[in-house]
C-alpha atoms as a PDB file:
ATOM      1  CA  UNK A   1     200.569-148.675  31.999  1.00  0.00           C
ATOM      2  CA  UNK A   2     198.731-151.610  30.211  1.00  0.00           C
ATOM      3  CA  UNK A   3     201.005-154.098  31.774  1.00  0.00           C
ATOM      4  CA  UNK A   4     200.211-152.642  35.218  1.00  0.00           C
ATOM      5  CA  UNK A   5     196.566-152.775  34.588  1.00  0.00           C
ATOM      6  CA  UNK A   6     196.989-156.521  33.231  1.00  0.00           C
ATOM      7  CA  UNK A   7     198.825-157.467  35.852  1.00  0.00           C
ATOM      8  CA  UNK A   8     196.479-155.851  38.597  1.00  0.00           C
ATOM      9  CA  UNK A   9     193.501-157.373  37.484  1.00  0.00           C
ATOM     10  CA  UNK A  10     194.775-160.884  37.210  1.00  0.00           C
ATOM     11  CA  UNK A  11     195.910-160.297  41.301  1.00  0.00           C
ATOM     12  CA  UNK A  12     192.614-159.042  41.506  1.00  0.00           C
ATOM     13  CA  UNK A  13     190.799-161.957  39.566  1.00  0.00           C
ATOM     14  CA  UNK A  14     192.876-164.506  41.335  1.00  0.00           C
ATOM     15  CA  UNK A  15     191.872-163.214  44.367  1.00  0.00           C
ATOM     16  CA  UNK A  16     188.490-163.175  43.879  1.00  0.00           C
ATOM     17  CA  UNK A  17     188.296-166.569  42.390  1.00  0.00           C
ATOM     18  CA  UNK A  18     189.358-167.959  45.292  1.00  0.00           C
ATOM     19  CA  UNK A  19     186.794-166.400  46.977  1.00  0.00           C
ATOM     20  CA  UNK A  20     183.596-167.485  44.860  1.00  0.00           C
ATOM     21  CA  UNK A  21     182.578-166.945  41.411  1.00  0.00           C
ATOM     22  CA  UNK A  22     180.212-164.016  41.743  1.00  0.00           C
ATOM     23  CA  UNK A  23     183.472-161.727  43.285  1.00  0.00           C
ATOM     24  CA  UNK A  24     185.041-162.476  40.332  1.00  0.00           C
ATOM     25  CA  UNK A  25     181.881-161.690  38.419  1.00  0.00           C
ATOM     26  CA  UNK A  26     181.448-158.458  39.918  1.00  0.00           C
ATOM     27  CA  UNK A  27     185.823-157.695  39.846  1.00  0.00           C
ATOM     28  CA  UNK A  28     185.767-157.714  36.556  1.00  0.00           C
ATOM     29  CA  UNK A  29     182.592-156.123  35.966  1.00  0.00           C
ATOM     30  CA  UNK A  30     184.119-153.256  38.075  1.00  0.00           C
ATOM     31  CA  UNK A  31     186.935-153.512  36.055  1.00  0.00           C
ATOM     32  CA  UNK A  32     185.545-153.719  32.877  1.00  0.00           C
ATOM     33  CA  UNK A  33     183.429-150.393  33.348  1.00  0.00           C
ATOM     34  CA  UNK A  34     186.453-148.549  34.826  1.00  0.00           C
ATOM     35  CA  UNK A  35     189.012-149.402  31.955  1.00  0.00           C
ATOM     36  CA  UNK A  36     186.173-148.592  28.924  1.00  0.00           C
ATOM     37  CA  UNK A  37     184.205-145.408  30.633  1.00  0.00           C
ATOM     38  CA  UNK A  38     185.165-142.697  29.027  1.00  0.00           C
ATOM     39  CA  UNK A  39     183.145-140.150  30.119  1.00  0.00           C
ATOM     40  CA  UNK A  40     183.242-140.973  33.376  1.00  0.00           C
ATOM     41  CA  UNK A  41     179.407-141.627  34.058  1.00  0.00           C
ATOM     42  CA  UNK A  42     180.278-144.804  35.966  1.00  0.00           C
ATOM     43  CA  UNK A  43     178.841-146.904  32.915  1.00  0.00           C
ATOM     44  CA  UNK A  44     179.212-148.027  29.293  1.00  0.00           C
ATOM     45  CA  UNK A  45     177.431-146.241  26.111  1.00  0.00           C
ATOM     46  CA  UNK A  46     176.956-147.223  22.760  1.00  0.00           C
ATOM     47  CA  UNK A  47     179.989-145.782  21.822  1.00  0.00           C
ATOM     48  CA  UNK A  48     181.702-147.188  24.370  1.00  0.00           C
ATOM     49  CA  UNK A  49     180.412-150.599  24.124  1.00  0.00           C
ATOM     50  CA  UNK A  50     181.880-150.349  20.338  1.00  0.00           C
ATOM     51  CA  UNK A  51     185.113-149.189  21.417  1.00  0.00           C
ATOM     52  CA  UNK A  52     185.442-152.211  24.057  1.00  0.00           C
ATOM     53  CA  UNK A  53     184.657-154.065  20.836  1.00  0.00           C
ATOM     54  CA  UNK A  54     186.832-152.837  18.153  1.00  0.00           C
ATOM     55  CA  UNK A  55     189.498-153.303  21.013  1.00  0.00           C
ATOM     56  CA  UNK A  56     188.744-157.011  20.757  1.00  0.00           C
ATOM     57  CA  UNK A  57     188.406-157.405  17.319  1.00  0.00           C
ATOM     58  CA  UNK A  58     190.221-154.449  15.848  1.00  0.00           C
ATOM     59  CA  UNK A  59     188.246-154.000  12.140  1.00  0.00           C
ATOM     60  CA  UNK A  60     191.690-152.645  10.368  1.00  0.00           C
ATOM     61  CA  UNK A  61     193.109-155.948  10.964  1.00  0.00           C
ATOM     62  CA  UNK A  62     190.492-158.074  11.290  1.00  0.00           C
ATOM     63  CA  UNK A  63     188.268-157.793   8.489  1.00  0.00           C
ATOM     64  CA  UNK A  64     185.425-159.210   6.518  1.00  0.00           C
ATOM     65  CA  UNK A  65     182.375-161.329   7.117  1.00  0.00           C
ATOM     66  CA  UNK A  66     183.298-163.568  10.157  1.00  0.00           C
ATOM     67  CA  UNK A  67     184.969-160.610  12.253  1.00  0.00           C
ATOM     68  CA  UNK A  68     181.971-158.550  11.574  1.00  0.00           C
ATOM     69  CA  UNK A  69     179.777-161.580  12.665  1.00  0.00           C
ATOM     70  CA  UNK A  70     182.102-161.696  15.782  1.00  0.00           C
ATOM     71  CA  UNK A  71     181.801-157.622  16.701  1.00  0.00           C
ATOM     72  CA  UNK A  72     177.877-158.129  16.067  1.00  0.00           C
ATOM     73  CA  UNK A  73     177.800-161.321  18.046  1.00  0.00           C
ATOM     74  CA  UNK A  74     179.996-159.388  21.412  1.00  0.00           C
ATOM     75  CA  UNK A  75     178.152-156.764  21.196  1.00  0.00           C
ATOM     76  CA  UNK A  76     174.650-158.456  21.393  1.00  0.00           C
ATOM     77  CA  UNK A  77     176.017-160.467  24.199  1.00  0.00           C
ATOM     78  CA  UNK A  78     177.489-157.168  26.034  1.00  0.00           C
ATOM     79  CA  UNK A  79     173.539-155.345  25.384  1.00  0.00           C
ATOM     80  CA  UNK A  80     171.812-158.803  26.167  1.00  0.00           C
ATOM     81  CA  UNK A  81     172.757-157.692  29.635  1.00  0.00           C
ATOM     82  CA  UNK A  82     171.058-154.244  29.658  1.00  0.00           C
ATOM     83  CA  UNK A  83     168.227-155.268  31.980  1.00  0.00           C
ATOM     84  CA  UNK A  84     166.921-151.865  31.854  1.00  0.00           C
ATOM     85  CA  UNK A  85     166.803-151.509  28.380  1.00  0.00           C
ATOM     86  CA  UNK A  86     168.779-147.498  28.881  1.00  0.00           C
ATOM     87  CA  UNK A  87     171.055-147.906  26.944  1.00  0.00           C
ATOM     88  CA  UNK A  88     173.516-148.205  29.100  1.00  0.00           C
ATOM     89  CA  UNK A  89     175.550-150.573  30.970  1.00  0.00           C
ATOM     90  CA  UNK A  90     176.146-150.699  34.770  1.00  0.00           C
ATOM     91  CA  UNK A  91     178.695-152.651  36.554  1.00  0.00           C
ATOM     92  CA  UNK A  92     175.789-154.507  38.730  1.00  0.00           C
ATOM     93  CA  UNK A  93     174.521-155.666  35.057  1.00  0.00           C
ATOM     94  CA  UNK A  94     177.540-156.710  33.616  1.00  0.00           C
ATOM     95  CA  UNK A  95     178.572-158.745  37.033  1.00  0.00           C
ATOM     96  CA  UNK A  96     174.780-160.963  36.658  1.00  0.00           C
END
């Protein structure tokens, strides 16, 4: 299933990017939220947003001072985009 998703979105990325940046922007945006939403709310959480993180940078493998720094320092860059300031994160936000 992973493989299918991977392989979609770089068709769909591809695409886009041929396009103009912004498509791709707002592809993987679109992406982004539909892959990590798990309660289905059309947007990311906290908890969510930490998932999408640890998924990065899992903490069982990746451990100690610099990987925290770089879970702290994705994070901040993923809620630097909350324009809002709710909390949550919307695919429009994430595509700016």
């Amino acid at each position: 299933m992973r493989n299918c998703m991977a392989a979609g979105l770089l068709a769909l990325l591809t695409g886009a990017c041929a396009l103009d940046a912004q498509t791709g922007l707002a592809v993987g945006a679109g992406v982004t939220v539909a892959v990590n939403d798990r309660d289905g709310d059309g947007m990311l959480d906290a908890v969510e947003v930490q998932a999408l993180v640890e998924k990065a940078f899992p903490p069982d493998t990746l451990g100690g001072g610099f990987w925290d720094g770089m879970r702290a320092s994705l994070a901040a860059a993923y809620w630097a985009r909350d324009l809002d300031r709710d909390g949550r994160l919307s695919v429009a936000e994430l595509a700016r």
